[in-house]
N, C-alpha and C. Protein backbone atom coordinates (compact mmCIF):
# COMPACT_ATOMS: atom_id res chain seq x y z
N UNK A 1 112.88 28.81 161.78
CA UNK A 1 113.89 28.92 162.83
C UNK A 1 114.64 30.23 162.62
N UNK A 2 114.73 31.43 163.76
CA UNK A 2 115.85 32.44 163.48
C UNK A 2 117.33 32.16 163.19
N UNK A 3 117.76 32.60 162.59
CA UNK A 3 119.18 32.16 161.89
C UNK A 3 120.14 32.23 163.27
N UNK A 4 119.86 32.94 164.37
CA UNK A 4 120.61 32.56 165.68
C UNK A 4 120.56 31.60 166.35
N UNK A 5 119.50 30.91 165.47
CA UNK A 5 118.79 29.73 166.60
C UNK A 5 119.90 28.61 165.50
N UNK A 6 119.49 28.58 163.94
CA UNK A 6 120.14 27.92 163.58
C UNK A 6 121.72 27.90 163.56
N UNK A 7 122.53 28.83 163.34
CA UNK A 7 123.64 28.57 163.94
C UNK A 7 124.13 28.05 165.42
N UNK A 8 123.70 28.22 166.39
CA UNK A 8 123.53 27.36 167.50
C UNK A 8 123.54 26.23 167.40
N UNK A 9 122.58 25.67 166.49
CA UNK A 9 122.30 24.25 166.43
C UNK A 9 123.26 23.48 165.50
N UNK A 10 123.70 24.36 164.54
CA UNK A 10 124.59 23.46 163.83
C UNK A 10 126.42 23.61 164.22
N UNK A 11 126.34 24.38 164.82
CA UNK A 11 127.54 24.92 165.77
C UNK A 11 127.76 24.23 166.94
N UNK A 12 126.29 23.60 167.80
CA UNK A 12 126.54 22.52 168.52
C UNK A 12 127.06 23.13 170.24
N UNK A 13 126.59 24.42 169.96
CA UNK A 13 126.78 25.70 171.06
C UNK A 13 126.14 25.29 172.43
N UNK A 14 126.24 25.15 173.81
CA UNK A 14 125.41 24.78 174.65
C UNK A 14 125.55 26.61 175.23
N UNK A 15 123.90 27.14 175.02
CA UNK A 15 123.59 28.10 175.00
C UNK A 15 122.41 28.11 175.98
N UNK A 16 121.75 28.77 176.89
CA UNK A 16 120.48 29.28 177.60
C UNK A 16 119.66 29.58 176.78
N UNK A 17 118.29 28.93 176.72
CA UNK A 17 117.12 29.17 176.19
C UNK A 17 116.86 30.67 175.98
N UNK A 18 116.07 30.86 174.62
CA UNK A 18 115.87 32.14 174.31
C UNK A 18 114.68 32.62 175.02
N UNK A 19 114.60 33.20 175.97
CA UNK A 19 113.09 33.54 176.70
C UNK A 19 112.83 35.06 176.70
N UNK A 20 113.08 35.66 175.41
CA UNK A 20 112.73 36.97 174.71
C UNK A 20 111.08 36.46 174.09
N UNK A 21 110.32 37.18 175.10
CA UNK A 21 108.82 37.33 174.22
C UNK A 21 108.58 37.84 173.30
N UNK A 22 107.81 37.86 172.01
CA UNK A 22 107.75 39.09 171.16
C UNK A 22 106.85 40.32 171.68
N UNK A 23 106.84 41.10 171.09
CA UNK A 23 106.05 42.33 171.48
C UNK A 23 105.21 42.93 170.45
N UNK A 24 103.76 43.20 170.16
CA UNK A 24 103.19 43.44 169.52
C UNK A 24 103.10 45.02 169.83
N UNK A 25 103.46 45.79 168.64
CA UNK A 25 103.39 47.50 168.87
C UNK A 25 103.21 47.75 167.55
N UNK A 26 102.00 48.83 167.35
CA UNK A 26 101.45 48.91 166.03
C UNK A 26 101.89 50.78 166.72
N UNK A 27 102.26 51.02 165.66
CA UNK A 27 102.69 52.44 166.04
C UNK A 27 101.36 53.29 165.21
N UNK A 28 101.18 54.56 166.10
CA UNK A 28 100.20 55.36 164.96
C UNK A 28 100.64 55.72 163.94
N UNK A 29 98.61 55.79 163.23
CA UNK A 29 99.16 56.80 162.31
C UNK A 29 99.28 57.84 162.22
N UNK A 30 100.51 58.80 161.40
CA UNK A 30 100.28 60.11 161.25
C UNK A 30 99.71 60.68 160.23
N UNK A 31 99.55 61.32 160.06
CA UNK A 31 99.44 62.48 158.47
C UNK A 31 100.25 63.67 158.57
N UNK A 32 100.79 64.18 159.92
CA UNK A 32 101.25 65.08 159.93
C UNK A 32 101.88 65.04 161.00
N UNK A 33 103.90 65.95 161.14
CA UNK A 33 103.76 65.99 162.28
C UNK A 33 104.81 67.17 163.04
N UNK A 34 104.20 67.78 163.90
CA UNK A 34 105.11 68.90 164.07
C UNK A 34 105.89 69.17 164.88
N UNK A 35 107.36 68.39 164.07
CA UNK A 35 108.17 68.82 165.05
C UNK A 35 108.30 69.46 166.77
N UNK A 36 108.44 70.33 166.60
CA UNK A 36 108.66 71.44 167.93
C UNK A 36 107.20 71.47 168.83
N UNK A 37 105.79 70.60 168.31
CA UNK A 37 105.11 70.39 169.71
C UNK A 37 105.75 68.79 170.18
N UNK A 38 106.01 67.99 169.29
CA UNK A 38 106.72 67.00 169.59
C UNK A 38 107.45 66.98 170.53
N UNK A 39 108.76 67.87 170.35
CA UNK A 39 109.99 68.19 171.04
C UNK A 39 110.92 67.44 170.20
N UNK A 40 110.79 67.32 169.44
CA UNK A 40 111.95 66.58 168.41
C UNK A 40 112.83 68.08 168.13
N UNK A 41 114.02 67.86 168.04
CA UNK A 41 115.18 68.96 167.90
C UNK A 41 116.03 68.31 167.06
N UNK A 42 116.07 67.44 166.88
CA UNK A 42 116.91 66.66 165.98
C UNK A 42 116.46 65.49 165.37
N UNK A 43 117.22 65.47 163.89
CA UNK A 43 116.51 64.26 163.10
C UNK A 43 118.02 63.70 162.51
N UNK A 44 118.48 62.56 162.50
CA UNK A 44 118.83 62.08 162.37
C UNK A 44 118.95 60.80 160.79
N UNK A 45 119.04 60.98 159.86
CA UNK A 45 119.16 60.24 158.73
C UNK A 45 120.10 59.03 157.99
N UNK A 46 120.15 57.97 158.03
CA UNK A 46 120.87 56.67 157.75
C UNK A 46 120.37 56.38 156.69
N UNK A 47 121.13 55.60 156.23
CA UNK A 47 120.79 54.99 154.90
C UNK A 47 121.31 53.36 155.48
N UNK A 48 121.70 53.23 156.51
CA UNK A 48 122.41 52.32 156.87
C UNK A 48 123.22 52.18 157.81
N UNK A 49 124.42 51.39 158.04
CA UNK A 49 125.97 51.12 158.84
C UNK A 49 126.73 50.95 158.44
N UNK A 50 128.05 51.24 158.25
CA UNK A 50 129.25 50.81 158.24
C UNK A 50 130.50 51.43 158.83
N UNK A 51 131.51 51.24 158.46
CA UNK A 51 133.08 51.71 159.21
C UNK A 51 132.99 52.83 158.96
N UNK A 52 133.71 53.54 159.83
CA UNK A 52 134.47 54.77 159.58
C UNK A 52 136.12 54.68 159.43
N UNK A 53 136.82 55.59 158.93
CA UNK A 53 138.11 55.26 158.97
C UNK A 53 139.43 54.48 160.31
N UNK A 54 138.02 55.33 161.26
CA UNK A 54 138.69 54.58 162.47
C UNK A 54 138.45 53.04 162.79
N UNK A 55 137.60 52.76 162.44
CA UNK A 55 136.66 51.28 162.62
C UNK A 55 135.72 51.61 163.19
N UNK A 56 135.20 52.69 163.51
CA UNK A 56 133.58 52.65 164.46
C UNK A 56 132.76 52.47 163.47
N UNK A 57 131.61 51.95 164.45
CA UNK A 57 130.40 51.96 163.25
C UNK A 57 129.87 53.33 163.55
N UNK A 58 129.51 53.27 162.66
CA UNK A 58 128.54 54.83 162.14
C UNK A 58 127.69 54.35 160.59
N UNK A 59 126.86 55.66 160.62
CA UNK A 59 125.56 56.13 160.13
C UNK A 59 126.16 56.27 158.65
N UNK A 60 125.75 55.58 157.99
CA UNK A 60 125.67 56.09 156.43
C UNK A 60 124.91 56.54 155.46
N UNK A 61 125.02 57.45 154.44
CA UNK A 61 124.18 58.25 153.91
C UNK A 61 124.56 58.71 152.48
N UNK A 62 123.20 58.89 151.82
CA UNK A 62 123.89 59.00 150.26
C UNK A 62 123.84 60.82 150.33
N UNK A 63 123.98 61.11 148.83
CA UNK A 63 124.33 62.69 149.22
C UNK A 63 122.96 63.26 148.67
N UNK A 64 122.51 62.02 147.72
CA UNK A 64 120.87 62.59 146.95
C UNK A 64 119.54 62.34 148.35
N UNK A 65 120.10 61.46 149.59
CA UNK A 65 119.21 61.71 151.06
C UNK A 65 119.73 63.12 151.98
N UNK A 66 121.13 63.74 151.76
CA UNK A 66 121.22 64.53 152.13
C UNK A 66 120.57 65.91 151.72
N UNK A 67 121.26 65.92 150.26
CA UNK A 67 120.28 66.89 149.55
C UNK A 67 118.75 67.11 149.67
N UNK A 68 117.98 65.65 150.16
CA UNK A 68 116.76 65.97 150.32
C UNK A 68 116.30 66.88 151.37
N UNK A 69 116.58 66.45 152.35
CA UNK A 69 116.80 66.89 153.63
C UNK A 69 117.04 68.32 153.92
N UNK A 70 118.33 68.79 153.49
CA UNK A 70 118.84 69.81 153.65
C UNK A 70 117.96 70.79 152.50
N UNK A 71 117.83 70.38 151.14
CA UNK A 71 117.51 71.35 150.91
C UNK A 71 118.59 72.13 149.61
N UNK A 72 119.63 71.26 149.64
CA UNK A 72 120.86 71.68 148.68
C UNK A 72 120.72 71.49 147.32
């Protein structure tokens, strides 16, 4: 049972049936890949989520994934 399903049930929630199909997507493989015929311009790196000082969520990151990345 998905843990949304089980809280529902033990919560006692009168909720609308879940009628989300799954989706089977096997992504390729690469070995290689180049950027700029892509059109990728930006890459983006997380390690995760959490707060920011303001309360938004945002992107978190260690500094030894930054360093990789960058190059520092």
């Amino acid at each position: 049972m998905r843990p949304f399903s089980a809280y529902i049930e033990r919560a006692g929630l009168d909720v609308p049936p879940d009628n989300d199909q799954p989706v089977a997507f096997e992504p390729p493989e690469l070995a290689e890949l180049d950027l700029d015929d892509a059109g990728i311009s930006t890459v983006i790196w997380t390690m995760g989520y959490g707060l920011d000082s303001a309360g938004s969520i945002c992107g978190t990151s260690t500094s030894s994934a930054t360093r990789a990345i960058s190059g520092a």
